[in-house]
Structures are given as structure tokens and as C-alpha cells.
Protein backbone atom coordinates (compact mmCIF):
# COMPACT_ATOMS: atom_id res chain seq x y z
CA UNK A 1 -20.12 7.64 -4.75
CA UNK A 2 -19.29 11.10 -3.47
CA UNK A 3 -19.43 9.37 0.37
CA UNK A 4 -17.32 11.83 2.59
CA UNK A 5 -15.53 12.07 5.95
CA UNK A 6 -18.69 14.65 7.64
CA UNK A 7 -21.21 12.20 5.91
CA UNK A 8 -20.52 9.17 7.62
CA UNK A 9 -19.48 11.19 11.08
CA UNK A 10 -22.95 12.83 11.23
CA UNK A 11 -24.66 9.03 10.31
CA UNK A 12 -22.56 7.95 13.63
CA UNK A 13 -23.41 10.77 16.00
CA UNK A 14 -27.35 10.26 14.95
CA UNK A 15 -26.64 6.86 16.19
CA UNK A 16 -25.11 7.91 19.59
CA UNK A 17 -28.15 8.95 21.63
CA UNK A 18 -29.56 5.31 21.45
CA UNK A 19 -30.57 4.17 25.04
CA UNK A 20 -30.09 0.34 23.72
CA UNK A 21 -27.74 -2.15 26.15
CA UNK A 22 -25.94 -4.28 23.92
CA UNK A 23 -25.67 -5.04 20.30
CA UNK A 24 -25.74 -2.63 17.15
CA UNK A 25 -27.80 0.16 15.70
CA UNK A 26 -26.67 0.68 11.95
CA UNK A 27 -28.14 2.85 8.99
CA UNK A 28 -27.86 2.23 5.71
CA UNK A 29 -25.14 3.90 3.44
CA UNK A 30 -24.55 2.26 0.40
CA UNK A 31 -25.68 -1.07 -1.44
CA UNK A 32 -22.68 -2.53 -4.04
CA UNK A 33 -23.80 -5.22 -5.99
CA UNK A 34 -24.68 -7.67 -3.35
CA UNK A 35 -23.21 -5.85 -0.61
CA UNK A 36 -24.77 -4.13 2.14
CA UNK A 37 -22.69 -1.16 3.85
CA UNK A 38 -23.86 0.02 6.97
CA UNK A 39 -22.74 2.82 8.93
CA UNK A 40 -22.76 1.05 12.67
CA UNK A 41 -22.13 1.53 16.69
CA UNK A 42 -21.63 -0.77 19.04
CA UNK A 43 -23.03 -1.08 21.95
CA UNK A 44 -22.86 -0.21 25.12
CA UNK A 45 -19.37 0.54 23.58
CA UNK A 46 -20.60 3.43 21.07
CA UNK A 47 -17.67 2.44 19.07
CA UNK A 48 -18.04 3.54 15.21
CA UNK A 49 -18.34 0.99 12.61
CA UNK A 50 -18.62 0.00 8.87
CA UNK A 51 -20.48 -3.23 8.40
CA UNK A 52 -20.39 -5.15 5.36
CA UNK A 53 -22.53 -8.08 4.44
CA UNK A 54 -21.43 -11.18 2.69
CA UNK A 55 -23.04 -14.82 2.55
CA UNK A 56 -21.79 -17.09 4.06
CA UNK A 57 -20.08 -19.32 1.16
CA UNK A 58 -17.92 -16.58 0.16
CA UNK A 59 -15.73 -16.32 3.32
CA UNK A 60 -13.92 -19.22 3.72
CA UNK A 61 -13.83 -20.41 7.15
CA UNK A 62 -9.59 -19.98 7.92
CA UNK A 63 -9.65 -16.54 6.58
CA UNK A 64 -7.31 -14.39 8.48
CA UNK A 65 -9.16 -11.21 9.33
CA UNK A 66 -6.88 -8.31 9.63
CA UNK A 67 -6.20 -5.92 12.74
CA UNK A 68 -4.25 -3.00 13.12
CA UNK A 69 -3.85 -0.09 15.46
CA UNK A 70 -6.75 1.96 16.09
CA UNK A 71 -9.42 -0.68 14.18
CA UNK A 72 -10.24 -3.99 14.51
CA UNK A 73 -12.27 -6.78 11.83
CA UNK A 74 -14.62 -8.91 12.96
CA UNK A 75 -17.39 -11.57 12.15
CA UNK A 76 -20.52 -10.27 14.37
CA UNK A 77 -24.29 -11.02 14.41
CA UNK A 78 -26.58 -7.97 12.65
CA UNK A 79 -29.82 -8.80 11.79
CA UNK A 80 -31.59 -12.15 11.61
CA UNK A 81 -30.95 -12.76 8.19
CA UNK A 82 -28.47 -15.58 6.14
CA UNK A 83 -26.03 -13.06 5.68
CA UNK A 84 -22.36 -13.21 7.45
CA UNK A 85 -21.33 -9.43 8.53
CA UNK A 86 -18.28 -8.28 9.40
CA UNK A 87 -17.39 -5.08 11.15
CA UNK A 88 -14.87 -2.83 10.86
CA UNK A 89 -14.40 -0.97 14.15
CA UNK A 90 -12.71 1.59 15.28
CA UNK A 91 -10.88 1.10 18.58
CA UNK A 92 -11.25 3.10 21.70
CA UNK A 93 -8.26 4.55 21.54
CA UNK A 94 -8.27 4.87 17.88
CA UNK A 95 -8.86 8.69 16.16
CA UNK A 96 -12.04 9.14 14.53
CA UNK A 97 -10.78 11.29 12.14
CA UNK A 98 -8.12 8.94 10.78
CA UNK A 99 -10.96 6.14 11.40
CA UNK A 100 -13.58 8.18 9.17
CA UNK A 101 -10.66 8.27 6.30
CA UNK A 102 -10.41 4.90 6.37
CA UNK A 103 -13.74 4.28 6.12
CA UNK A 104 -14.60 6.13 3.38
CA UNK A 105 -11.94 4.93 1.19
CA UNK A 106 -12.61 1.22 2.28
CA UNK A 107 -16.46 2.15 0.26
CA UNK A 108 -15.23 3.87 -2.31
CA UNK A 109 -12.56 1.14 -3.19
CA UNK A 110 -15.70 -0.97 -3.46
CA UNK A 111 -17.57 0.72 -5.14
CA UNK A 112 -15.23 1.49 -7.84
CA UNK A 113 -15.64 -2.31 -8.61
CA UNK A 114 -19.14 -2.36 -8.43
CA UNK A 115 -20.55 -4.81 -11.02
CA UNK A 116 -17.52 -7.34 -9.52
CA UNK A 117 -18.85 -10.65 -8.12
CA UNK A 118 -19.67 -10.68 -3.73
CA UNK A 119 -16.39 -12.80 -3.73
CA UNK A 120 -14.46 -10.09 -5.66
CA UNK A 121 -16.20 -7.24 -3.39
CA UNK A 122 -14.71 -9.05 -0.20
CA UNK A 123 -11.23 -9.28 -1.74
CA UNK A 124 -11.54 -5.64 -2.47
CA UNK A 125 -12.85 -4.83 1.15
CA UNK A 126 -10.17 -6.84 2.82
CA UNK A 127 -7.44 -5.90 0.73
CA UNK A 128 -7.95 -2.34 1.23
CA UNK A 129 -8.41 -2.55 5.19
CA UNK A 130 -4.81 -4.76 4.94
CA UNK A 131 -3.28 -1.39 3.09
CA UNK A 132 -4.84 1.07 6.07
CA UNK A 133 -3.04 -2.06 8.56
CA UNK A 134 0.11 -1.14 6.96
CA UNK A 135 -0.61 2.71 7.03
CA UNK A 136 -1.40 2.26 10.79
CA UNK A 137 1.61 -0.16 11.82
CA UNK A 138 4.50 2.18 9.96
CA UNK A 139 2.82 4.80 12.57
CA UNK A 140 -0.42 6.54 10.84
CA UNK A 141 2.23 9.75 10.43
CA UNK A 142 2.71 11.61 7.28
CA UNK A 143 6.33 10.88 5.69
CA UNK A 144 9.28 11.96 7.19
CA UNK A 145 11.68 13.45 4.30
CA UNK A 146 13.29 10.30 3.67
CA UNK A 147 10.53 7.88 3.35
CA UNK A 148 9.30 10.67 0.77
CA UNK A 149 12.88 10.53 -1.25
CA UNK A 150 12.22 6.38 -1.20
CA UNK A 151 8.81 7.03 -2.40
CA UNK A 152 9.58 9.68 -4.95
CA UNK A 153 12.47 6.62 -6.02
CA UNK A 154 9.99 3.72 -6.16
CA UNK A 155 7.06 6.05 -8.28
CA UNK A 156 10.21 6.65 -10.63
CA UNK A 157 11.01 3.15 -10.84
CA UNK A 158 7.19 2.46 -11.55
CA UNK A 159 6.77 4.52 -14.24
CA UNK A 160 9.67 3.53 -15.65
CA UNK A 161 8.15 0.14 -15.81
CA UNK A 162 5.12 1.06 -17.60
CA UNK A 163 6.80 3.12 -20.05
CA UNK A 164 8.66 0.44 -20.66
CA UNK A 165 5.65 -1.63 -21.81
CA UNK A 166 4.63 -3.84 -18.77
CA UNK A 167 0.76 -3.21 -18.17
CA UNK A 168 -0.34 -0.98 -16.45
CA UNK A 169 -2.02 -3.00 -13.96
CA UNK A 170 0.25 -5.60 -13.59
CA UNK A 171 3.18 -2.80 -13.08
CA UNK A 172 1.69 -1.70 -10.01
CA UNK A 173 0.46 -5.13 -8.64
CA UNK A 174 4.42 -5.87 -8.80
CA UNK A 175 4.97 -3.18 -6.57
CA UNK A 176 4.93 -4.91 -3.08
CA UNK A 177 7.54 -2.96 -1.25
CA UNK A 178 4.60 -0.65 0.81
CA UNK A 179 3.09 -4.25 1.55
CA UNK A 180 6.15 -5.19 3.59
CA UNK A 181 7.74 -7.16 0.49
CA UNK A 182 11.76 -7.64 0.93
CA UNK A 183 12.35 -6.75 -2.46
CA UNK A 184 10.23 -3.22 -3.73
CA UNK A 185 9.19 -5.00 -7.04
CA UNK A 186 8.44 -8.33 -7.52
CA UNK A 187 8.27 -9.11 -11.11
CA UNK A 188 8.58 -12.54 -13.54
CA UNK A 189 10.68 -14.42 -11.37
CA UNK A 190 12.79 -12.19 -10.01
CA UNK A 191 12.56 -8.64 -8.05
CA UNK A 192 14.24 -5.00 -8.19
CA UNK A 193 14.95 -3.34 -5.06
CA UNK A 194 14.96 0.46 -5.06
CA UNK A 195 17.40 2.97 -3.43
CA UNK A 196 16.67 6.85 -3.90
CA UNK A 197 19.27 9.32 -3.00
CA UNK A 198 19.93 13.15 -3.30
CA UNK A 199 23.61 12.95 -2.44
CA UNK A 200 26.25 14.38 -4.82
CA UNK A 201 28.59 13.16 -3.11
CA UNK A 202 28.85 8.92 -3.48
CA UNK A 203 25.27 7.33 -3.66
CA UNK A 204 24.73 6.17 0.08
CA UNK A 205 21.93 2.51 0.29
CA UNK A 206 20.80 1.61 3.12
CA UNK A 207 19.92 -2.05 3.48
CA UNK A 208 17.50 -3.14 5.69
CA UNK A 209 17.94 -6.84 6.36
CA UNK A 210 19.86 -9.70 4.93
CA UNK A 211 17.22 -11.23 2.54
CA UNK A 212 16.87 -7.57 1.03
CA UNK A 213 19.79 -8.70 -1.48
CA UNK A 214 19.28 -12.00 -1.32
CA UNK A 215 18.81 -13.78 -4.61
CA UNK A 216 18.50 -17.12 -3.65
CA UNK A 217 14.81 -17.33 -4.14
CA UNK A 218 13.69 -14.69 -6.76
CA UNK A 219 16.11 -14.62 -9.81
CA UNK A 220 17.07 -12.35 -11.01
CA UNK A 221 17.50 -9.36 -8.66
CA UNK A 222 17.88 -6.23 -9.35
CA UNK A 223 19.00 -3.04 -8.08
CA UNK A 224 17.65 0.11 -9.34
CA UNK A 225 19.60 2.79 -8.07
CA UNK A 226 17.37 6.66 -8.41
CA UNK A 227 19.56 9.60 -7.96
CA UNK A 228 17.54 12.72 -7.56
CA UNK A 229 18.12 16.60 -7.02
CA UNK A 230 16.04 18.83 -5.24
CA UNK A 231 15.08 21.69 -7.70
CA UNK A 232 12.61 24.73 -8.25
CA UNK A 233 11.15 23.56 -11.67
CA UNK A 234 11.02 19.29 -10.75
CA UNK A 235 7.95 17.34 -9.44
CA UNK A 236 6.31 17.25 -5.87
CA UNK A 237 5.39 14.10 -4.75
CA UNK A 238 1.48 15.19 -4.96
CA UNK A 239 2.42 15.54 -8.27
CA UNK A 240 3.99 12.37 -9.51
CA UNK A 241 1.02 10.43 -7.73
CA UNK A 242 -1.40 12.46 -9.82
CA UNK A 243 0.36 11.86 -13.04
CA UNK A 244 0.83 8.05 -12.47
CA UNK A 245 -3.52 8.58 -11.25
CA UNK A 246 -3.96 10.21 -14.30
CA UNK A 247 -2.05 7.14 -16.51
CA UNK A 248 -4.01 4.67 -14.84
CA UNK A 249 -7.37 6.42 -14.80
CA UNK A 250 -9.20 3.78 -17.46
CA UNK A 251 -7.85 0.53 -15.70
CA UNK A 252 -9.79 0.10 -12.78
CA UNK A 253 -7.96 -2.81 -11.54
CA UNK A 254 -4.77 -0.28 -11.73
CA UNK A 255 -6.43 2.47 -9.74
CA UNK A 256 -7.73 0.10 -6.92
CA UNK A 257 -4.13 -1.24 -6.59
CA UNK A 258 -2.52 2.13 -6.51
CA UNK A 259 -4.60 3.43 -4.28
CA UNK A 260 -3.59 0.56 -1.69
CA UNK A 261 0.19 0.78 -2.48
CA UNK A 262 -0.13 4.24 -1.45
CA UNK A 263 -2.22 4.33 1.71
CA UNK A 264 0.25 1.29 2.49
CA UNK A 265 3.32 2.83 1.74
CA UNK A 266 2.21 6.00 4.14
CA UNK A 267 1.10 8.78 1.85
CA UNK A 268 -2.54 10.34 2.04
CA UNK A 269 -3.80 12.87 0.11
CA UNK A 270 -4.47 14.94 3.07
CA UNK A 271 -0.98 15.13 3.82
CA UNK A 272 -0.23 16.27 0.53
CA UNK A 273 0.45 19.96 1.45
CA UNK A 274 3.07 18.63 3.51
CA UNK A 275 5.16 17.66 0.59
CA UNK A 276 6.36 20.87 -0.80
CA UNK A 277 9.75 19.57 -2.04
CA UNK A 278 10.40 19.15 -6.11
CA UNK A 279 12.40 16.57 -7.09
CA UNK A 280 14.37 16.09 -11.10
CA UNK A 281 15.06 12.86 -11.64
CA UNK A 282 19.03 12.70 -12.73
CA UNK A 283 18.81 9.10 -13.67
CA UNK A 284 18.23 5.45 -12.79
CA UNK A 285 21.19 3.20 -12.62
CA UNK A 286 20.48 -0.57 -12.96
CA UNK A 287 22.30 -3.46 -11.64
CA UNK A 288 22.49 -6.90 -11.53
CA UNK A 289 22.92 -8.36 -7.88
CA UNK A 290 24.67 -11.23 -8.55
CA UNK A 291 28.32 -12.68 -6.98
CA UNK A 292 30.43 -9.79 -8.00
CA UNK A 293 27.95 -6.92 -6.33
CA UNK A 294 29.12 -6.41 -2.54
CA UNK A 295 26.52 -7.67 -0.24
CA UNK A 296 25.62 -9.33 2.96
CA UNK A 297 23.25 -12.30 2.73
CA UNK A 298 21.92 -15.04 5.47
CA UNK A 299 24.76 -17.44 3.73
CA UNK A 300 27.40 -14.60 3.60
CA UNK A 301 27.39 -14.05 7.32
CA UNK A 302 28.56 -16.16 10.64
CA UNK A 303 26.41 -18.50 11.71
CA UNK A 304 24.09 -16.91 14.54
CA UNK A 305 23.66 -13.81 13.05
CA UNK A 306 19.98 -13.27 12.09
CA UNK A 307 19.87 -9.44 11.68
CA UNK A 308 22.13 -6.89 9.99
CA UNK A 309 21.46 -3.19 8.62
CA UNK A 310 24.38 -2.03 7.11
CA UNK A 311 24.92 0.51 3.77
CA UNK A 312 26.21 0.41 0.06
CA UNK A 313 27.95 3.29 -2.08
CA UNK A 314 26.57 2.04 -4.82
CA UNK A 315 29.25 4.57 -6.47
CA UNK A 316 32.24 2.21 -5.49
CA UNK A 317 30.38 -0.81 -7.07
CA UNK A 318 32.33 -2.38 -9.95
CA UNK A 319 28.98 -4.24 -11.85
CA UNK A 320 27.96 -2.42 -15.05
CA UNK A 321 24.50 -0.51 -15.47
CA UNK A 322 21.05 -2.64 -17.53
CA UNK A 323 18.95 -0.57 -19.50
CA UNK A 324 15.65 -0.84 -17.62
CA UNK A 325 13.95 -2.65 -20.47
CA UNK A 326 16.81 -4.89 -20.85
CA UNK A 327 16.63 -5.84 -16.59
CA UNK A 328 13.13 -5.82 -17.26
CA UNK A 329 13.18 -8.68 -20.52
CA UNK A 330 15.66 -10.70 -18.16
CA UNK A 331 12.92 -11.20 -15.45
CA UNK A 332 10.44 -12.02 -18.51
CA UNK A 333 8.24 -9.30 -18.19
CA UNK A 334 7.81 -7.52 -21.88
């Protein structure tokens, strides 16, 4: 469905000369299997919309809807039929431009899973409007260079995964870290966190919080340690997401999950100019968090303190590398 961002603007600006009070004037766009997409404003607000159509029985009635900054989701009233609709709507203060992005993704995401069942089409819908929520509360910015050395350092850690024979599919479902996860992977029962670094000199992590090396409910936990250098002849970023595209281009399950890891963990495609950098990947050092790695923890600290950042040279620790596939056969994945 070759929907774009000046299609569905033009569909709203026909809409915007309406002389109507209240309620919604809509048109059309796109019908996936049972679905209904239309492109919508509300009025008197003249806020922009996508509305989707479900029936009734497939929204259960405690579903959460999600909300983020610049859109909100919403059951609402559109047409008398036995249909439930819910709008995705772009705030006042939200940018159109970003808004129209998001749109336009949130239909092709669907309709990439087009002969999938209404219930599966609603999963898809709100799964991908919970990746732009992410996108929108880590600030709706391109990356700053070190959120694109962590990214460069979790991709590496994901393809290592696959090549190391863990489906394709279920490789990047495990990747939960853009979805606010405390671990990066979560895979078998346990996780592996990921730290990227370009240093020389020692191998600086930075951990976030106290359950980031906590292993006292996912066993066992890794630590996948990526050092990289910054060289003529490595990879961009844009170009490490198109290889790992590329790898997952027959799954369709894979692509749809990729595509919201990546909107979630803050990379677009139309920022992808601004990441000019090439990275080589020197290697990936795995270890086992266990009682001998040097960590703070909610039962390592006094009692009272809830919060702690605090950082790791993971060159000073004393634990002995895994083999990926090895750390990988421990958590019960291949």
C-alpha cells in the first residue's frame, strides 16, 4: 500500500473547509481485511485523525488504550453502524508532520498483515501506536550520538542472536529494551543487557537503575559487552538496519516487530541522513552476572534507597567471557 505522508495530508485539508458543528467528517483510505481506515477530523476541533473500525467483541472492555505526546486513542461514535471505532488523534499541540508519519506507518503495519484475523489487525494497530508512544515519550528527537552507539550495540547483539540460530522472529520479539524493558533482551528465562562503547581506554557501562543487573527474577543474566571503533570502511547505522530489513524480509511477523523496536527505540528513517558515523565492530564480550560480577542491586543497597545510576569498567571485571551461543544455550534458546 504505497499510502504516503502528502496523501493522507491532502485527504485532511479536503476535510477542513466543512462548515459542520460537532462530530466527524472522514473519507475512506484503505479497507484491511475487516478493517475500515478512515482518514478523519474532528470537529469543531479540526483535529486530524485515523479511524479504525473493529466490532465490538474483539476489544475487550479493560483494554488500556494508549496515549502519548502529541496523539491521543480513543473509542468514539462514527457512523450508525455495529462497529466500535477508535481514533487516533493528533493533539493540538502535536506536529502534523510527525503526526502524518505516524499515521502512515500505523496502515502500513496493518496492512502488511492483511489476511490476519480483526483480532490480530487490532493487536497490530495498537502495538504499533504503543512503539510511536515510546518514540514520543524518549522526546520525538533523532538520536543523540550515544543513544546511536547503544543502538549500533543492541543491532550487534541481535544479529548475533540470529546467526546464532534463534529465529528470526522470535530474536527480535526478545528484544524489549526500546519497549522500556530493564534488561535489552529478554530471552528463555533469563535476559542479556547490552553496553556499547568506543573507548580504548577501559570499557566505561553505565547502569541505569538497580533492577538493570538484577537477577533475581530472570535467570540467567547476561551481559553483553560491544566494543566498537569509529572507522572509514565500517557500517552506518542506516546501514545495519537495512541489512537486519533485508534478513528478515520473508518473515512478516519479523518485519512488523522490527519495525516497532525501531520507531520505539528512537530511530526513523527520515533521520537517517543524520547518522553519518561508521562503526567496526571489535568484538562482543559475554558475561555471566552472577555473585562474583560487581554490581548494585535493590538487596545490595541500604535500606531506603530506591534509585541509583552508577558505572562499570567492565575492563576491571574478574568473570570470564561465554561464547554467545554458549550464553545463549544456557537461557534455553537454540
Amino acid at each position: 500500500m504505497a499510502l504516503l505522508n502528502d496523501d493522507i495530508e491532502l485527504v485532511w485539508s479536503s476535510l477542513r473547509d466543512s462548515t459542520d458543528a460537532s462530530g466527524w467528517r472522514s473519507i475512506s483510505i484503505a479497507t484491511i481485511g475487516s478493517c475500515s481506515l478512515l482518514a478523519g477530523l474532528s470537529f469543531p476541533e479540526r483535529n486530524e485523525a485515523l479511524l479504525a473500525s473493529f466490532s465490538s467483541d474483539v476489544i475487550p472492555a479493560a483494554e488500556n488504550l494508549p496515549e502519548g505526546q502529541g496523539f491521543t486513542v480513543s473509542r468514539v461514535t462514527h457512523h450508525s453502524d455495529s462497529h466500535n471505532w477508535i481514533a487516533l488523534t493528533r493533539s493540538a499541540h502535536g506536529s502534523l508532520e510527525l503526526f502524518s508519519a505516524m499515521v502512515v506507518d500505523v496502515v502500513h503495519a496493518m496492512a502488511t498483515e492483511s489476511g490476519a484475523n480483526e483480532k490480530r489487525l487490532l493487536h497490530v494497530f495498537l502495538a504499533r501506536i504503543r512503539a510511536w508512544q515510546e518514540f514520543m515519550r524518549k522526546g520525538a528527537q533523532f538520536l543523540s550520538p550515544e543513544a546511536e552507539i547503544g543502538l549500533v550495540g543492541e543491532l550487534a547483539v541481535l544479529r548475533a542472536i540470529i546467526d546464532a540460530g534463534v529465529p528470526m522472529a522470535a530474536a527480535v520479539e526478545s528484544w524489549v529494551g526500546p519497549l522500556n524493558g530493564i534488561q535489552d533482551f529478554e530471552l528463555g528465562t533469563g535476559s542479556i543487557e547490552v553496553k556499547a562503547t568506543l573507548s580504548t581506554a577501559g570499557f566505561p557501562a553505565k547502569i541505569g537503575s538497580l533492577g538493570q543487573l538484577d537477577d533475581s527474577v530472570r535467570q540467567p543474566l547476561f551481559l553483553a559487552g560491544v566494543r566498537l571503533r569509529q572507522t572509514e570502511s565500517g557500517q552506518s547505522l542506516p546501514e545495519l538496519v537495512a541489512e537486519i530489513r533485508n534478513a528478515a524480509e520473508d518473515d512478516a511477523k519479523a518485519m512488523r516487530l522490527l519495525g516497532e523496536r525501531m520507531i520505539a527505540a528512537g530511530y526513523l528513517d527520515v533521520h537517517a541522513n543524520r547518522h553519518i558515523r561508521r562503526f567496526t565492530l571489535t568484538d562482543i564480550w559475554v558475561v555471566e552476572v552472577n555473585d562474583d560480577f560487581p554490581r548494585l542491586t535493590p538487596g545490595k543497597v541500604p535500606l531506603g534507597v530506591t534509585n541509583v545510576t552508577y558505572e562499570i569498567d567492565l575492563n576491571k571485571v574478574a568473570v570470564p567471557s561465554t561464547p554467545t551461543a554458549d550464553a545463549l544455550k544456557r537461557l534455553g534458546v537454540i
